[in-house]
PDB file of N, CA and C in Angstrom:
ATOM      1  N   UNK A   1     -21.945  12.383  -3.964  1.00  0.00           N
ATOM      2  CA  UNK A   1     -20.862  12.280  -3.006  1.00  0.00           C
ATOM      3  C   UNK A   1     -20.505  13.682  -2.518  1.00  0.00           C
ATOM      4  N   UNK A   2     -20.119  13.510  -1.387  1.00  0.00           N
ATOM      5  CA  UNK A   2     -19.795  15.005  -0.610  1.00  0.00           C
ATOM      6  C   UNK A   2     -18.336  15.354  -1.084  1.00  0.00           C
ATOM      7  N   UNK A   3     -18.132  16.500  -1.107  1.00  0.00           N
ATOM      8  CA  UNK A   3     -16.654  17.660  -1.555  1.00  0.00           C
ATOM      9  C   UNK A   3     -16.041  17.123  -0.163  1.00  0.00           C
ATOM     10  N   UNK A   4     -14.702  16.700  -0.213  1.00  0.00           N
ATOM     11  CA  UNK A   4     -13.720  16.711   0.496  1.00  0.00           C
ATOM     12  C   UNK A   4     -13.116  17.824   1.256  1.00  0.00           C
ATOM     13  N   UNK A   5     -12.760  18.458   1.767  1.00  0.00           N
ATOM     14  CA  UNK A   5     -11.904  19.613   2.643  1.00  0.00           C
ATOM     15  C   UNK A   5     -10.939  19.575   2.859  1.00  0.00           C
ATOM     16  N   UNK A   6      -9.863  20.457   2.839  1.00  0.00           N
ATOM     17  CA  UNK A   6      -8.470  20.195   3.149  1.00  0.00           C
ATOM     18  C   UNK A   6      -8.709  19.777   4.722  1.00  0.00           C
ATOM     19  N   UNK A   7      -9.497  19.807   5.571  1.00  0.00           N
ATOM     20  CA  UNK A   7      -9.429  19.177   7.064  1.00  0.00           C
ATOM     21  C   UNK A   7     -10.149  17.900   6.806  1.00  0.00           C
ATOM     22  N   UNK A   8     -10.583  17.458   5.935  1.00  0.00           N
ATOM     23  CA  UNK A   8     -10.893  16.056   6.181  1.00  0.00           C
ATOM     24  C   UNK A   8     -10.028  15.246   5.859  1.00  0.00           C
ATOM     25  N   UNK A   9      -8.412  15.604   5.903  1.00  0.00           N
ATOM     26  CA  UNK A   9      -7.181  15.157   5.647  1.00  0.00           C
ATOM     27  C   UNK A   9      -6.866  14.817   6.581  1.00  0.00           C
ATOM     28  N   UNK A  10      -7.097  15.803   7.376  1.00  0.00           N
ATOM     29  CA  UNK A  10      -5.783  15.789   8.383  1.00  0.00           C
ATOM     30  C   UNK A  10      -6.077  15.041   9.660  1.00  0.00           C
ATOM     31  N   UNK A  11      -5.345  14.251  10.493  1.00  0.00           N
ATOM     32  CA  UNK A  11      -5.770  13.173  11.593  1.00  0.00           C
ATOM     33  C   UNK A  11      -6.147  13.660  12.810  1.00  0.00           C
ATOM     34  N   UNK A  12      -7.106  12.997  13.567  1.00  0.00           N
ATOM     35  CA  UNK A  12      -7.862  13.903  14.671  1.00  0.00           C
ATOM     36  C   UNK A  12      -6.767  13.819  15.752  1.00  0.00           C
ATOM     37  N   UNK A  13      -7.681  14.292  16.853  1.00  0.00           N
ATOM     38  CA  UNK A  13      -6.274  14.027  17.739  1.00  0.00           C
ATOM     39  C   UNK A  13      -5.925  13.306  18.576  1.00  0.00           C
ATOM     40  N   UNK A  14      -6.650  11.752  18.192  1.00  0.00           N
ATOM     41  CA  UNK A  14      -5.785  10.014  18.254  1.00  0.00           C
ATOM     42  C   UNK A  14      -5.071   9.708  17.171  1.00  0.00           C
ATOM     43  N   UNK A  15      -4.515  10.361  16.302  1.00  0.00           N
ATOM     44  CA  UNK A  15      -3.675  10.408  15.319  1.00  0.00           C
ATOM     45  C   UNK A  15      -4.604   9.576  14.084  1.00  0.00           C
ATOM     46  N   UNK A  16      -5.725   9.838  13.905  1.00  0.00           N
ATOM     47  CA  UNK A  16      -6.456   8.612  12.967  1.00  0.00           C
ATOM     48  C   UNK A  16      -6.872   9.649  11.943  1.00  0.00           C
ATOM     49  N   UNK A  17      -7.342   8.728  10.730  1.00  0.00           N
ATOM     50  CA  UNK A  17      -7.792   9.420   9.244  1.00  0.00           C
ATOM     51  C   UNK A  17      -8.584   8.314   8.687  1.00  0.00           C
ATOM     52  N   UNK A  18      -9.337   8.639   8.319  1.00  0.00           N
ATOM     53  CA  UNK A  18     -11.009   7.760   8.195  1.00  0.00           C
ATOM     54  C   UNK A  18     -11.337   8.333   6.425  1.00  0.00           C
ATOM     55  N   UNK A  19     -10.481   8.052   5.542  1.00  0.00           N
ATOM     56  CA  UNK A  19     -11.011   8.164   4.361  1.00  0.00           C
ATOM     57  C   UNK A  19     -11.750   6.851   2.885  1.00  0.00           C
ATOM     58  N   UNK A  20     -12.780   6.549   3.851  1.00  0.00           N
ATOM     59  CA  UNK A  20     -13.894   5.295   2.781  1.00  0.00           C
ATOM     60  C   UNK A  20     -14.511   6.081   2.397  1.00  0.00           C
ATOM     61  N   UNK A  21     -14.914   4.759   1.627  1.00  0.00           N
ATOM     62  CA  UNK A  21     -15.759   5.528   0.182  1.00  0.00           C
ATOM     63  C   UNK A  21     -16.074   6.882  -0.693  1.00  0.00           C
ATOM     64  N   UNK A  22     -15.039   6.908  -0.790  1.00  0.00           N
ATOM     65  CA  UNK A  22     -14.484   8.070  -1.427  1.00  0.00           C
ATOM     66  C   UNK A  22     -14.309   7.829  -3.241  1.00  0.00           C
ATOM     67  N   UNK A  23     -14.317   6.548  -3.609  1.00  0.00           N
ATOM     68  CA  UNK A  23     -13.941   6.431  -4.852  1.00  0.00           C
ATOM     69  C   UNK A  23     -12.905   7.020  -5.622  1.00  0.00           C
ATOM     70  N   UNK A  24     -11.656   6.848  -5.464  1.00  0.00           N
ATOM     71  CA  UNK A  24     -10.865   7.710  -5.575  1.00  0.00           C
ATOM     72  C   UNK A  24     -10.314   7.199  -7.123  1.00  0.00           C
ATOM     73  N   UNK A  25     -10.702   6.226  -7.812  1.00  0.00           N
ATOM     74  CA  UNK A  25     -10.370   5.285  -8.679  1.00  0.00           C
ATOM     75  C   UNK A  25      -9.830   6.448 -10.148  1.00  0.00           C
ATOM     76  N   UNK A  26     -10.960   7.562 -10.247  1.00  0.00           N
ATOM     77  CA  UNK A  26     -10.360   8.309 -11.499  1.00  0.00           C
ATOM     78  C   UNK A  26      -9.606   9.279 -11.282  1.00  0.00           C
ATOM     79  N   UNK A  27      -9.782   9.645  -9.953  1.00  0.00           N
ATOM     80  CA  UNK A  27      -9.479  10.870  -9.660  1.00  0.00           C
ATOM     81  C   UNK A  27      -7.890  11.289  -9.928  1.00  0.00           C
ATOM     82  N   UNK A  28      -6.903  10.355  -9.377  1.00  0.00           N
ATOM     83  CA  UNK A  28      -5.886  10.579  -8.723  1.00  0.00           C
ATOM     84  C   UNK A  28      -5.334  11.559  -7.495  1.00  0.00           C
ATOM     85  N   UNK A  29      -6.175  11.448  -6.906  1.00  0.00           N
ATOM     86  CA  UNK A  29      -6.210  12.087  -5.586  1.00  0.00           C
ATOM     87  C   UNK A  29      -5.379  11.676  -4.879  1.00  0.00           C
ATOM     88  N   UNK A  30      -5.109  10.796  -4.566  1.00  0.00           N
ATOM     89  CA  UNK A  30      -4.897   9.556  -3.758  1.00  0.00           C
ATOM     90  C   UNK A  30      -3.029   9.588  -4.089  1.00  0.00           C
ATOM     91  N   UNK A  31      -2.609  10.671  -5.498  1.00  0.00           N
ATOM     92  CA  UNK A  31      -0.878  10.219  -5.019  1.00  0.00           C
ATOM     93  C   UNK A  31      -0.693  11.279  -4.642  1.00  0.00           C
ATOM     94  N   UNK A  32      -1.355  12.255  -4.161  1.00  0.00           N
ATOM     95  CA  UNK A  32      -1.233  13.781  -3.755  1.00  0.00           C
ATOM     96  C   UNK A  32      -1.528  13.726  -2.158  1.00  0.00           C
ATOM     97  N   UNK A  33      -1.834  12.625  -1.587  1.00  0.00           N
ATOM     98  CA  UNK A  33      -1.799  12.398   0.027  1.00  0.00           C
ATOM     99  C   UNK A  33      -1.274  11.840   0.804  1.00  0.00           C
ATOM    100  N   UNK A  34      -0.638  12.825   1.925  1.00  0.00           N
ATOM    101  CA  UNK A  34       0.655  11.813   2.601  1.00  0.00           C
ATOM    102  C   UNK A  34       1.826  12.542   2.201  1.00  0.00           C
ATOM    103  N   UNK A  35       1.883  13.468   1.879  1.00  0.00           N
ATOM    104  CA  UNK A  35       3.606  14.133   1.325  1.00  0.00           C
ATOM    105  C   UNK A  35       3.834  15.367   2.151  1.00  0.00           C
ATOM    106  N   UNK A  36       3.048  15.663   3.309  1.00  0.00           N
ATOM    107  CA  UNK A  36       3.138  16.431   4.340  1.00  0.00           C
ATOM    108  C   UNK A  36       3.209  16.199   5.312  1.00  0.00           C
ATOM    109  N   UNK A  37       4.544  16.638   6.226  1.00  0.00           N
ATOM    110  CA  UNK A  37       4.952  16.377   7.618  1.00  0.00           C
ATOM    111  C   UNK A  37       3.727  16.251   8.590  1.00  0.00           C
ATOM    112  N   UNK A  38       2.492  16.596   8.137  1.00  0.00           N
ATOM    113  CA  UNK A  38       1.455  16.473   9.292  1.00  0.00           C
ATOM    114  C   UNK A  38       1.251  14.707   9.882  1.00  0.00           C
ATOM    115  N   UNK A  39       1.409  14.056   8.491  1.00  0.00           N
ATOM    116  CA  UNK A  39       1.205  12.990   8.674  1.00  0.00           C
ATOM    117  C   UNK A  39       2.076  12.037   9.386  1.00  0.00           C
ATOM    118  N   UNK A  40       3.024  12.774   9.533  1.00  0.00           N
ATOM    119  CA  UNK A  40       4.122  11.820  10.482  1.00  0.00           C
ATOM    120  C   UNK A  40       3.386  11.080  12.029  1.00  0.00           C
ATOM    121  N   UNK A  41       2.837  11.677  12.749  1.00  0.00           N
ATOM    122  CA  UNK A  41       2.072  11.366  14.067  1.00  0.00           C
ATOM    123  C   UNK A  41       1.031  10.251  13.255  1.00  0.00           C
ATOM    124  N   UNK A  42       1.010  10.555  12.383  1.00  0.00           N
ATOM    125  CA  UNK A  42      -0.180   9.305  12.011  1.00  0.00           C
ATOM    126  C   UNK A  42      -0.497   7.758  12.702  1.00  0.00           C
ATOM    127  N   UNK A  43      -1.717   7.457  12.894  1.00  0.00           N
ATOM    128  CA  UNK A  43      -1.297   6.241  13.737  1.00  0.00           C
ATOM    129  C   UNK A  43      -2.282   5.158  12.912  1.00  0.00           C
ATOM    130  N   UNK A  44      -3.555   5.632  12.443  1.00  0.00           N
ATOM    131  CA  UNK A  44      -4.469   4.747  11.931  1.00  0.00           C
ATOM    132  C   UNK A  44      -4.849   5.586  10.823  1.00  0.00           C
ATOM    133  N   UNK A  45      -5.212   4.889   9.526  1.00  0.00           N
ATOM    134  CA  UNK A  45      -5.034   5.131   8.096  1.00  0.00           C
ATOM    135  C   UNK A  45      -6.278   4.065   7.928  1.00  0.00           C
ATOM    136  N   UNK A  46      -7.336   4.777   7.055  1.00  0.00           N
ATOM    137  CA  UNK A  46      -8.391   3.682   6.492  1.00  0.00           C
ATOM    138  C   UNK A  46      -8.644   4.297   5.254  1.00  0.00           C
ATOM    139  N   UNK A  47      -8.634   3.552   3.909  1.00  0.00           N
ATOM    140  CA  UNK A  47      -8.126   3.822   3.003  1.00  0.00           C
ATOM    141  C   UNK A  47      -8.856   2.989   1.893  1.00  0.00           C
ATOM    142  N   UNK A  48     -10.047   2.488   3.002  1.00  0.00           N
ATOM    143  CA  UNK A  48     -10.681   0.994   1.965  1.00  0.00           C
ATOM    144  C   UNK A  48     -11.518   1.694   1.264  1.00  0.00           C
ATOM    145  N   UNK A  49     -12.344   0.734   0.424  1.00  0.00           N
ATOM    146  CA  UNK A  49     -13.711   0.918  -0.366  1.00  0.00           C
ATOM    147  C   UNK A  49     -13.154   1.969  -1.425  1.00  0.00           C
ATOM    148  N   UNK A  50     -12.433   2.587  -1.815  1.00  0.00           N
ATOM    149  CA  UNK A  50     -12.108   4.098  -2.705  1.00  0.00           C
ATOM    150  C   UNK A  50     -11.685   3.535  -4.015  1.00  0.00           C
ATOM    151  N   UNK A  51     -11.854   1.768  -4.751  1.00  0.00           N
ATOM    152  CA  UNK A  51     -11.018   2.063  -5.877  1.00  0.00           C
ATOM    153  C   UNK A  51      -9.875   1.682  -6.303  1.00  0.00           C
ATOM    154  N   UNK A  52      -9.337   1.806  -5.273  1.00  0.00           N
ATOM    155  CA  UNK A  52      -7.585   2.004  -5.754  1.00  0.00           C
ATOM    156  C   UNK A  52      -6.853   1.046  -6.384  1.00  0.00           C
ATOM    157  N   UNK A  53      -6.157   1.191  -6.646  1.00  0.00           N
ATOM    158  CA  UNK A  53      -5.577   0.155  -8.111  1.00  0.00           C
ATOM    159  C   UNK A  53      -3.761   0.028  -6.982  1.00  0.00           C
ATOM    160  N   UNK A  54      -2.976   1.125  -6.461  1.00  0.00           N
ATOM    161  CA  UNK A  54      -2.094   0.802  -6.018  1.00  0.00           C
ATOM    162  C   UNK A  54      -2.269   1.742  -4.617  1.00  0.00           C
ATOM    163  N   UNK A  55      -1.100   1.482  -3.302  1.00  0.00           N
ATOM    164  CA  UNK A  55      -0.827   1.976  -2.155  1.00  0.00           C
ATOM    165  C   UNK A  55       0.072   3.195  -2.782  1.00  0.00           C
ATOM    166  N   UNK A  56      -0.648   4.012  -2.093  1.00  0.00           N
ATOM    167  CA  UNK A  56       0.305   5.259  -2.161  1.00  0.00           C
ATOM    168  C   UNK A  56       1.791   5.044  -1.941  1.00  0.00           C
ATOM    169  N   UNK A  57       3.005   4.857  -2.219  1.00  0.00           N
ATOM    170  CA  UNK A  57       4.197   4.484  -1.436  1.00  0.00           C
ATOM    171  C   UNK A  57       4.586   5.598  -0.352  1.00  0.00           C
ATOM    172  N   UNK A  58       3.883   7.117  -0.645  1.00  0.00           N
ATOM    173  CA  UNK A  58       4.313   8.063   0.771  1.00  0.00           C
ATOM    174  C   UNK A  58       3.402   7.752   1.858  1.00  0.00           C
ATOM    175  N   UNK A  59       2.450   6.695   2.041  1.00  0.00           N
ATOM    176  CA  UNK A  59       2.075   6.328   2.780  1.00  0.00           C
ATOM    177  C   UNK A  59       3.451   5.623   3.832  1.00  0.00           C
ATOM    178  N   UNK A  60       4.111   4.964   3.710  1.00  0.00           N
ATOM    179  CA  UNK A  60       4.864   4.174   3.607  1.00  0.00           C
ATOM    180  C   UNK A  60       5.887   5.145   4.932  1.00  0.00           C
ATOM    181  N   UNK A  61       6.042   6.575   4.438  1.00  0.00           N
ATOM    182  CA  UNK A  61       6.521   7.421   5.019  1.00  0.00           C
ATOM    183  C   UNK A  61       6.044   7.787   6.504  1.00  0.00           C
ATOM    184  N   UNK A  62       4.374   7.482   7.019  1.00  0.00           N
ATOM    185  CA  UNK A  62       4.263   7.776   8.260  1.00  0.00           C
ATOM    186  C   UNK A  62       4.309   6.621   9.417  1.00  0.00           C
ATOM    187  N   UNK A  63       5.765   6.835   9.397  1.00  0.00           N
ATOM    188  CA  UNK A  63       6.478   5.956  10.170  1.00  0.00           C
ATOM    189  C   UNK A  63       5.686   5.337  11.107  1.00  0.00           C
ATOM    190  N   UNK A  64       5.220   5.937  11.809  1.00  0.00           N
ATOM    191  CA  UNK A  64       4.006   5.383  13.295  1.00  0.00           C
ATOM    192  C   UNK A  64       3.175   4.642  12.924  1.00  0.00           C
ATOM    193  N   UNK A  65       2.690   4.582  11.476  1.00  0.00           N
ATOM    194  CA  UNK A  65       1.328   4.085  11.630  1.00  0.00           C
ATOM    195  C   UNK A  65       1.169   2.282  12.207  1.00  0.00           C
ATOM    196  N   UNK A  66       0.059   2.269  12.868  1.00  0.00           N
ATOM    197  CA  UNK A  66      -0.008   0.964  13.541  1.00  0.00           C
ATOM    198  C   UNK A  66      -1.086   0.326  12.987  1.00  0.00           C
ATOM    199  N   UNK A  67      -2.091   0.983  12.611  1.00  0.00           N
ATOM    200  CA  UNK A  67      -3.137  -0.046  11.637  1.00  0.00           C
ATOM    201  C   UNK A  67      -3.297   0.760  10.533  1.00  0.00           C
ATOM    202  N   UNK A  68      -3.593   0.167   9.226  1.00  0.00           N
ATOM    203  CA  UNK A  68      -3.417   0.137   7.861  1.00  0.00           C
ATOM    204  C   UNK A  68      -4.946  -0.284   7.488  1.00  0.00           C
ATOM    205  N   UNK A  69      -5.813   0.282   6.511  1.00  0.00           N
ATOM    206  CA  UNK A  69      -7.074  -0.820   6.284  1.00  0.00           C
ATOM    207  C   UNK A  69      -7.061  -0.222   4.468  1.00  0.00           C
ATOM    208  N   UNK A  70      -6.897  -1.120   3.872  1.00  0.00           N
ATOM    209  CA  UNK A  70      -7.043  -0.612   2.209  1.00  0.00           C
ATOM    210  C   UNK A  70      -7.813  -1.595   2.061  1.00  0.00           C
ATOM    211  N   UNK A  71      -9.093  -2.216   2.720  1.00  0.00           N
ATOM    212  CA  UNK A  71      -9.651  -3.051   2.218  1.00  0.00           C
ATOM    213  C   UNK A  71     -10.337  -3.026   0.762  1.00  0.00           C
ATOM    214  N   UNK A  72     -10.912  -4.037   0.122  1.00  0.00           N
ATOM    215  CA  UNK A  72     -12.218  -3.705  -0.881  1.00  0.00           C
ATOM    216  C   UNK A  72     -11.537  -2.332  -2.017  1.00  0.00           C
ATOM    217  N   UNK A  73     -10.562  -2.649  -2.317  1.00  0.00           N
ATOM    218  CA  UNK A  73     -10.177  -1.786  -3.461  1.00  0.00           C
ATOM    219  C   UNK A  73      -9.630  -2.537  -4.578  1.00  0.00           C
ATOM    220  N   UNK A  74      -8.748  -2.321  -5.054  1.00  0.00           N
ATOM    221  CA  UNK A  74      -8.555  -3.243  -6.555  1.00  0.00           C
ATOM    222  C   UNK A  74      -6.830  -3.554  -6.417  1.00  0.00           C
ATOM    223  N   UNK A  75      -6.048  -2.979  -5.495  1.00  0.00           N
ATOM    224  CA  UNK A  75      -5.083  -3.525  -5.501  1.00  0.00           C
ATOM    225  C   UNK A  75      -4.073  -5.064  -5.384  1.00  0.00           C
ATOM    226  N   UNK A  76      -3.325  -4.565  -6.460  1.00  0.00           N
ATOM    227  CA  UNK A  76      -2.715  -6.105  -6.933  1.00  0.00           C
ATOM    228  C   UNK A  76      -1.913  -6.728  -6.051  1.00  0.00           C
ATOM    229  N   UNK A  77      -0.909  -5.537  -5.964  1.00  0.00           N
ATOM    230  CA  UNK A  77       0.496  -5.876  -5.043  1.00  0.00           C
ATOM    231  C   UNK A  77       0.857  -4.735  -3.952  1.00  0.00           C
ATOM    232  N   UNK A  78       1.331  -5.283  -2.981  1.00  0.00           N
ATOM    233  CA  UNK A  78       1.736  -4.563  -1.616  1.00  0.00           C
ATOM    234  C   UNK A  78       2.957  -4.231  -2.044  1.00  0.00           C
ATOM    235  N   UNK A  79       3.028  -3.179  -1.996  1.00  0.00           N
ATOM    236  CA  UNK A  79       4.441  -2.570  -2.807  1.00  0.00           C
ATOM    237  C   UNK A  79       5.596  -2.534  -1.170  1.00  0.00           C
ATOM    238  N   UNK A  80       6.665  -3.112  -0.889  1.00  0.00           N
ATOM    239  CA  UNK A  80       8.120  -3.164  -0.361  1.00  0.00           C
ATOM    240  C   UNK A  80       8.275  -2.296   0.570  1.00  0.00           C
ATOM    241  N   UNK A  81       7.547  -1.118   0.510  1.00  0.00           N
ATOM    242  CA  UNK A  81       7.542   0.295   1.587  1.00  0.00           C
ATOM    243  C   UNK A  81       7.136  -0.224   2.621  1.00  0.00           C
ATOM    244  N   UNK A  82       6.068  -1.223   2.200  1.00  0.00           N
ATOM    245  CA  UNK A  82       5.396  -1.545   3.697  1.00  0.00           C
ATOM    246  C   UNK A  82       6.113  -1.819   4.951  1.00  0.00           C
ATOM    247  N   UNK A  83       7.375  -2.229   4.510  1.00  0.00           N
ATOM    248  CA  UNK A  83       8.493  -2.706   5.238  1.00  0.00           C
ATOM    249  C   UNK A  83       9.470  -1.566   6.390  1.00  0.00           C
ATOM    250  N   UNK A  84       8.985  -0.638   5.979  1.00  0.00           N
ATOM    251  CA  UNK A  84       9.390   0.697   6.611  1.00  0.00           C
ATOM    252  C   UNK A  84       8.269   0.783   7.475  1.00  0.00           C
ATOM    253  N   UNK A  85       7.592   0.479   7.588  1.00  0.00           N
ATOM    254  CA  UNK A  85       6.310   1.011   9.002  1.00  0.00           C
ATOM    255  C   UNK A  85       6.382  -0.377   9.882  1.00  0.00           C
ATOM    256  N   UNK A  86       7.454   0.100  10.682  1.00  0.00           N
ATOM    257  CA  UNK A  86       7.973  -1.034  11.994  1.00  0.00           C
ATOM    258  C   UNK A  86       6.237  -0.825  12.902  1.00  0.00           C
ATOM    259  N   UNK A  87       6.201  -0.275  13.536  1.00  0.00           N
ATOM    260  CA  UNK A  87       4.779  -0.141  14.148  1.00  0.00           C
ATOM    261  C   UNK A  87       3.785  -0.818  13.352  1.00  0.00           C
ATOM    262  N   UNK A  88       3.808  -1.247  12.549  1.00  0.00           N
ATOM    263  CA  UNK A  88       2.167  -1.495  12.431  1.00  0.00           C
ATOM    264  C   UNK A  88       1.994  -2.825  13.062  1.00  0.00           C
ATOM    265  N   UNK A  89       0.872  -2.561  13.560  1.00  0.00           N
ATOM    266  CA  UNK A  89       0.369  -4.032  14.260  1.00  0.00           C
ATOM    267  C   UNK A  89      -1.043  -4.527  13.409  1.00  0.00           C
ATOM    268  N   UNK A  90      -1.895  -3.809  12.836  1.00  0.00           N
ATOM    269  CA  UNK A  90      -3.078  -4.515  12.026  1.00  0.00           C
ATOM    270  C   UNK A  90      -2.881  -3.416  10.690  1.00  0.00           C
ATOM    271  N   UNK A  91      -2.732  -4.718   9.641  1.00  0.00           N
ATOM    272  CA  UNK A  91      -3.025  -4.704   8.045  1.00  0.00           C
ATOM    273  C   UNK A  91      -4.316  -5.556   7.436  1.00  0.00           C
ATOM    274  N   UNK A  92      -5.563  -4.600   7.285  1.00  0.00           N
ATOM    275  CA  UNK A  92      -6.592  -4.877   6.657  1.00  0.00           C
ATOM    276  C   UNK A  92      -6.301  -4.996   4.793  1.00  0.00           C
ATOM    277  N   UNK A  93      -6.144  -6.400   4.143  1.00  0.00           N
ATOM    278  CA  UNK A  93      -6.408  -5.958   2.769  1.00  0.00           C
ATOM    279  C   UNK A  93      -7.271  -7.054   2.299  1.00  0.00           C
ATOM    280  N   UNK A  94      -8.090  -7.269   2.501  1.00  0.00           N
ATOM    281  CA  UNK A  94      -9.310  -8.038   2.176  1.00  0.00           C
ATOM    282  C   UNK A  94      -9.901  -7.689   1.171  1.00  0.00           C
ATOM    283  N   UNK A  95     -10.354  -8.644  -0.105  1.00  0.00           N
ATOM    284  CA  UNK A  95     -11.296  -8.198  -0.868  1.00  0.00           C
ATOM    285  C   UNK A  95     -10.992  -7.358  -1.955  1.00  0.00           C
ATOM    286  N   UNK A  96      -9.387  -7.230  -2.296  1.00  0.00           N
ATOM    287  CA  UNK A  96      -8.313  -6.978  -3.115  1.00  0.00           C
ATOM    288  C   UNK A  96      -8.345  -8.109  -4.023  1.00  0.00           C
ATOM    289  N   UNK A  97      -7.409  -8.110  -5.337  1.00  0.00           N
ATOM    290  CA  UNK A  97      -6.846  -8.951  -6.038  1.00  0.00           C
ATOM    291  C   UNK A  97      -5.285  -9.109  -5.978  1.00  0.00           C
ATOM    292  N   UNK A  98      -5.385  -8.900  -4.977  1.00  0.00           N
ATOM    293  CA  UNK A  98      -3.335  -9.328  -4.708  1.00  0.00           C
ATOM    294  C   UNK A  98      -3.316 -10.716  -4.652  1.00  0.00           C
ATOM    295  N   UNK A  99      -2.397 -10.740  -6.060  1.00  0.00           N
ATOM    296  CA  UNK A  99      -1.194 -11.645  -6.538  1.00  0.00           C
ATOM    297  C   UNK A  99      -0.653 -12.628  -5.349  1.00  0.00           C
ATOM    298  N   UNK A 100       0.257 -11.861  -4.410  1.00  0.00           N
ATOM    299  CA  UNK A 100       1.102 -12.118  -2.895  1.00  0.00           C
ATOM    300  C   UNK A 100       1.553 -11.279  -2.223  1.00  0.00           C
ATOM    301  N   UNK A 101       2.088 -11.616  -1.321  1.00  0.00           N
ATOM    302  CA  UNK A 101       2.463 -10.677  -0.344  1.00  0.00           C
ATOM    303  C   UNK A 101       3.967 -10.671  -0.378  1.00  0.00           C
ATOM    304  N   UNK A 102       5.022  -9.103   0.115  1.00  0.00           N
ATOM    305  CA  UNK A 102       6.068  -9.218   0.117  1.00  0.00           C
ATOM    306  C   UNK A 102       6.897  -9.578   1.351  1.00  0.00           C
ATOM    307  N   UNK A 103       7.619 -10.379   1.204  1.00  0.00           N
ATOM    308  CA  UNK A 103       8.757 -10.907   2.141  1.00  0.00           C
ATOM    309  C   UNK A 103       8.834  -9.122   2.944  1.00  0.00           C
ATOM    310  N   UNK A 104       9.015  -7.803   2.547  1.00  0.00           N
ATOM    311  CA  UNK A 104       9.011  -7.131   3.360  1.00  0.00           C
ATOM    312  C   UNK A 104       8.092  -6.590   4.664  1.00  0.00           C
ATOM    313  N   UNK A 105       6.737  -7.369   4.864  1.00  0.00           N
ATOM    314  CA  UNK A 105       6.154  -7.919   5.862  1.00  0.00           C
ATOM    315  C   UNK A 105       6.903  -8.135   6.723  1.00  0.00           C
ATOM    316  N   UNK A 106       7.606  -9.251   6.611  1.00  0.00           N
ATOM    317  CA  UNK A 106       8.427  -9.359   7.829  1.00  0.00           C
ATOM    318  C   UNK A 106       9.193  -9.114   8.535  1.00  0.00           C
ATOM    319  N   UNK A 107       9.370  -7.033   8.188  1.00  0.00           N
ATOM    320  CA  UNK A 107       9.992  -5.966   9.003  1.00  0.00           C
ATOM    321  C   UNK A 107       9.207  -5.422   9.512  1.00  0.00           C
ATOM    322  N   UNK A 108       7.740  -5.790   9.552  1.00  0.00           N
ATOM    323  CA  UNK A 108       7.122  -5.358  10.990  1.00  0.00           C
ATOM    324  C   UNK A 108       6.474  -5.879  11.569  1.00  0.00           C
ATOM    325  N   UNK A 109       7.442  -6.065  12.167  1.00  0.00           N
ATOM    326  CA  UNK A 109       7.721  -7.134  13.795  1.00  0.00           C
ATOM    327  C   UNK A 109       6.135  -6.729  14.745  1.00  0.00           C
ATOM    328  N   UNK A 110       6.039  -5.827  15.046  1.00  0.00           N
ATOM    329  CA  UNK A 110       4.512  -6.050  15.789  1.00  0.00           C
ATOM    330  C   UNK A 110       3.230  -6.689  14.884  1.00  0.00           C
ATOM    331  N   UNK A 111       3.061  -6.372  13.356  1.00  0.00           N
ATOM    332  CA  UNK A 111       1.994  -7.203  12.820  1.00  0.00           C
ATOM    333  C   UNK A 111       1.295  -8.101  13.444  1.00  0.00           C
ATOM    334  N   UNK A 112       0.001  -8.542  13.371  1.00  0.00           N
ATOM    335  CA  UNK A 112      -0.606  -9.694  14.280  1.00  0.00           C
ATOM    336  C   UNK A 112      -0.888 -10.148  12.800  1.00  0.00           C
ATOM    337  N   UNK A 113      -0.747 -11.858  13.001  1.00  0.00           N
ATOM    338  CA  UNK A 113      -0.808 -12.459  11.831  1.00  0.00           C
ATOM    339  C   UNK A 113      -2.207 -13.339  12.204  1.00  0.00           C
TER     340      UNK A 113
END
C-alpha cells in the first residue's frame, strides 16, 4: 500500500476527498481526520472499503457535506451527528453491519431516500 501525504487529505477544488482502500482498521488514523478548519468547504467525503468499525463524529462537523460514502466497512451504528449535516443529499452505507438507522436522519432534509 502507498504512504499517505498530508495533501492527500486535503479536498480538491470541488470540495471532494477520495480516501478508499486505505485500510484504516488498525491504524487509528481515521480519529485524527476532520479536526481542521480546512474541512469545513467539504462537500464529498468517500470513506468506504478502509475497515472502519465507527464514523468519525468530527466528520459530522463539515457542515456542507452533501454526499457521504462509508461503504464496505464494518460499521455498526450511524452515530446522531449525522443529524448536523443539513446538506447532505447522498448517504452511501452499504455492505456494513448496521444494527439501524437513527431517527437523526431525518434532519437532513435534502437526503434522497
Amino acid at each position: 500500500m502507498e504512504e499517505l501525504q498530508e495533501a492527500d487529505f486535503l479536498p480538491d477544488k470541488d470540495g471532494r476527498v477520495v480516501l478508499k482502500y486505505n485500510d484504516w482498521s488498525s491504524t487509528g488514523i481515521h480519529r485524527y481526520l476532520f479536526k481542521d478548519t480546512v474541512y469545513n468547504n467539504l462537500i464529498s467525503l468517500d470513506i468506504s472499503d478502509n475497515n472502519l468499525l465507527v464514523i468519525n463524529e468530527n466528520i459530522f462537523d463539515c457542515w456542507r457535506l452533501e454526499d457521504l460514502n462509508c461503504a464496505n466497512n464494518k460499521i455498526q451504528v450511524i452515530p446522531d451527528g449525522i443529524g448536523k449535516l443539513r446538506h447532505l443529499q447522498r448517504f452511501e452505507a452499504s455492505g456494513n453491519i448496521l444494527n439501524n438507522l437513527t431517527s437523526a436522519m431525518c434532519n437532513c432534509k435534502e437526503l434522497e431516500v
